[in-house]
Protein backbone atom coordinates (compact mmCIF):
# COMPACT_ATOMS: atom_id res chain seq x y z
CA UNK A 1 -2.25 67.81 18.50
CA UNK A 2 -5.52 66.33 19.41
CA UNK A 3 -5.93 62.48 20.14
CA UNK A 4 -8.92 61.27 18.99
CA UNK A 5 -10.97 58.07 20.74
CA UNK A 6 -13.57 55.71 20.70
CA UNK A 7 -16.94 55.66 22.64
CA UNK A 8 -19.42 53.18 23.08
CA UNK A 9 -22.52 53.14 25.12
CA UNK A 10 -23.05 51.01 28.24
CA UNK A 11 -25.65 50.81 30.78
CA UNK A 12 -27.08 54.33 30.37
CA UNK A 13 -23.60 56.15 30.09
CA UNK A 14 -20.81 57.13 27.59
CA UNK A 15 -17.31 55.51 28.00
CA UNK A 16 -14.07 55.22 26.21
CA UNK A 17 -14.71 51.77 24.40
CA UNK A 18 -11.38 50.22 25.93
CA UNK A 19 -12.97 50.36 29.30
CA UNK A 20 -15.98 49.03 28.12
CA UNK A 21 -17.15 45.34 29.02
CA UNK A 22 -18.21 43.22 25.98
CA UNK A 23 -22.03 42.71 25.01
CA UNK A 24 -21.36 39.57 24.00
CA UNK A 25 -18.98 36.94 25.68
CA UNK A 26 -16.54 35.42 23.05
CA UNK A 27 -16.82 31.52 22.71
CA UNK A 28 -14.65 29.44 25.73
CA UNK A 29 -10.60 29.57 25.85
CA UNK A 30 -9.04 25.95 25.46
CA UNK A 31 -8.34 26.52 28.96
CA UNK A 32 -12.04 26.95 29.92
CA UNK A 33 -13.08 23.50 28.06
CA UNK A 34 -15.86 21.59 29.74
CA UNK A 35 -13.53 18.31 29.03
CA UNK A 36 -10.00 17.77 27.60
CA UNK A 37 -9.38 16.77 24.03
CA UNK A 38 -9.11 12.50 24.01
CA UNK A 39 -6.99 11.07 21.41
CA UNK A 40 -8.04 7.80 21.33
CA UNK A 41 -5.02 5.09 19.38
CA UNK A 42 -8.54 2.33 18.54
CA UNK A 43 -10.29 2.49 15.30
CA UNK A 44 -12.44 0.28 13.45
CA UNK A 45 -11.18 -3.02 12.03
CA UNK A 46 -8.76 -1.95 9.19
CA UNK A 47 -7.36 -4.05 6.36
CA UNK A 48 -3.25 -3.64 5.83
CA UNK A 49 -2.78 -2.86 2.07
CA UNK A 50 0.74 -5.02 2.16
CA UNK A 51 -0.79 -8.30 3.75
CA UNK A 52 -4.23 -8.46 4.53
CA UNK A 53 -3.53 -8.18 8.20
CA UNK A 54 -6.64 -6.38 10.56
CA UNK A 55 -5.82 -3.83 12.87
CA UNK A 56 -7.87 -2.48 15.26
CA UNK A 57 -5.13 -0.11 17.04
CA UNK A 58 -3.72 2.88 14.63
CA UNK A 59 -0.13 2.65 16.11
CA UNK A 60 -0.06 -0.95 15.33
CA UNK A 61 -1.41 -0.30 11.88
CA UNK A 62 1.38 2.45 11.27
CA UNK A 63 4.63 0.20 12.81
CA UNK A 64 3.67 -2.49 10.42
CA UNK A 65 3.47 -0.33 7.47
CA UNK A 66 6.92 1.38 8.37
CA UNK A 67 8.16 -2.49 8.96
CA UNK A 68 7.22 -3.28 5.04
CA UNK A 69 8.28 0.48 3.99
CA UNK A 70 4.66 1.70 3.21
CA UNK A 71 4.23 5.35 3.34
CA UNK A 72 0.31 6.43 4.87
CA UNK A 73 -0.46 9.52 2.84
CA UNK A 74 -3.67 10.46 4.47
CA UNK A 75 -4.83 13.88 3.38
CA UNK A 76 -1.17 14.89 2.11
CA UNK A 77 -1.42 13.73 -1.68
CA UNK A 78 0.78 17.12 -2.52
CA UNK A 79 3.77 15.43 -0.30
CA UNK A 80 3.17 12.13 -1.83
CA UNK A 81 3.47 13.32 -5.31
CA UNK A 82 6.28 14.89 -4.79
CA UNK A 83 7.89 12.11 -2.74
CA UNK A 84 6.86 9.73 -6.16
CA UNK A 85 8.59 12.00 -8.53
CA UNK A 86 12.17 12.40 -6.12
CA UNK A 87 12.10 8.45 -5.94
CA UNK A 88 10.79 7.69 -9.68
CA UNK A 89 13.19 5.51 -11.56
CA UNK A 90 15.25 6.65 -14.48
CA UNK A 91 14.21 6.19 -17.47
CA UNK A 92 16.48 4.03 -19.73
CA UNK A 93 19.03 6.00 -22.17
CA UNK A 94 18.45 5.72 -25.91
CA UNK A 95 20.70 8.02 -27.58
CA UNK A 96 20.00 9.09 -31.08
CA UNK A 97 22.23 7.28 -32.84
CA UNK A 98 20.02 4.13 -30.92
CA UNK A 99 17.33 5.10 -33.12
CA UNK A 100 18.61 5.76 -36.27
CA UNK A 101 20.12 2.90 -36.45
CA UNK A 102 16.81 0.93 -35.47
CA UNK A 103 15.34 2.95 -38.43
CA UNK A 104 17.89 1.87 -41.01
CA UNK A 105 17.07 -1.81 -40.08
CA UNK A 106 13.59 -1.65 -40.56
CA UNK A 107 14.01 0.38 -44.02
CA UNK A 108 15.97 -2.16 -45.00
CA UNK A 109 13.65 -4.62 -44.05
CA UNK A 110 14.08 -6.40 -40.72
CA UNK A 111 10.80 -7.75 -39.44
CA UNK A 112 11.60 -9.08 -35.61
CA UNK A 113 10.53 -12.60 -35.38
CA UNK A 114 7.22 -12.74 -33.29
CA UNK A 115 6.86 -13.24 -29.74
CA UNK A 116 3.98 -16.28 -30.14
CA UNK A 117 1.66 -17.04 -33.05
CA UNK A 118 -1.67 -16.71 -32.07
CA UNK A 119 -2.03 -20.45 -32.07
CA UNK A 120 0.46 -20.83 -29.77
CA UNK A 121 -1.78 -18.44 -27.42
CA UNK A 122 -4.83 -20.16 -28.18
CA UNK A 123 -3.06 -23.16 -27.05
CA UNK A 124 -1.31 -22.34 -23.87
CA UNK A 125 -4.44 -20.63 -22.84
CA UNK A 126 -7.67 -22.38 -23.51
CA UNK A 127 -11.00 -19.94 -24.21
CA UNK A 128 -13.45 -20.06 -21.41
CA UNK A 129 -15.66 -17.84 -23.13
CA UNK A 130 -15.75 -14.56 -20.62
């Protein structure tokens, strides 16, 4: 059985590529980084959605939203949807025999009484003309 192998061609001679040197140096290791990576805790000024509050420190920002039960999405909308639809509220039960009773009443001709007359709106609320 033969073994076949790979040559390349480096300064004037023929060599088995796996004892060849690179042409081309590969970009620096994290270990060969001119400076370390800095994560910094400051940003600018931010608003809090529950109270109006300014923060200027992102822990800060993030302890008072967990203190009020906010959830920071960020980037991760797929998480938050998902969270939303585990926590939405149940919808409230109408069975079918509900309905068809609701039905029969307005066949027979129930009319619910009105929540205000538009006078009475006109009244409580006077129009500014916006």
């Amino acid at each position: 059985m033969s073994v076949r192998a790979t040559y390349v061609y480096r300064d004037g001679e023929i060599i088995e590529k796996y004892k060849a040197h690179r042409l081309y140096a590969r970009g620096p290791r994290n270990h060969e980084l001119a400076a370390p990576y800095v994560n910094i805790d400051t940003i600018d000024a931010l608003q809090s959605m529950v109270d109006g509050r300014v923060f200027e420190s992102k822990s800060q920002l993030r302890e008072h939203y967990k203190a009020h039960g906010v959830r920071e999405i960020g980037t991760d909308t797929a998480g938050a949807l998902r969270d939303a639809e585990e926590h939405r509220p149940a919808k409230p039960g109408v069975t079918t025999e509900e309905i068809a009773q609701a039905v029969e009443k307005v066949k027979q001709g129930y009319k619910p009484a009105p929540l205000a007359t538009m006078a009475e709106l006109d009244a409580a609320e006077p129009d500014t003309g916006e």
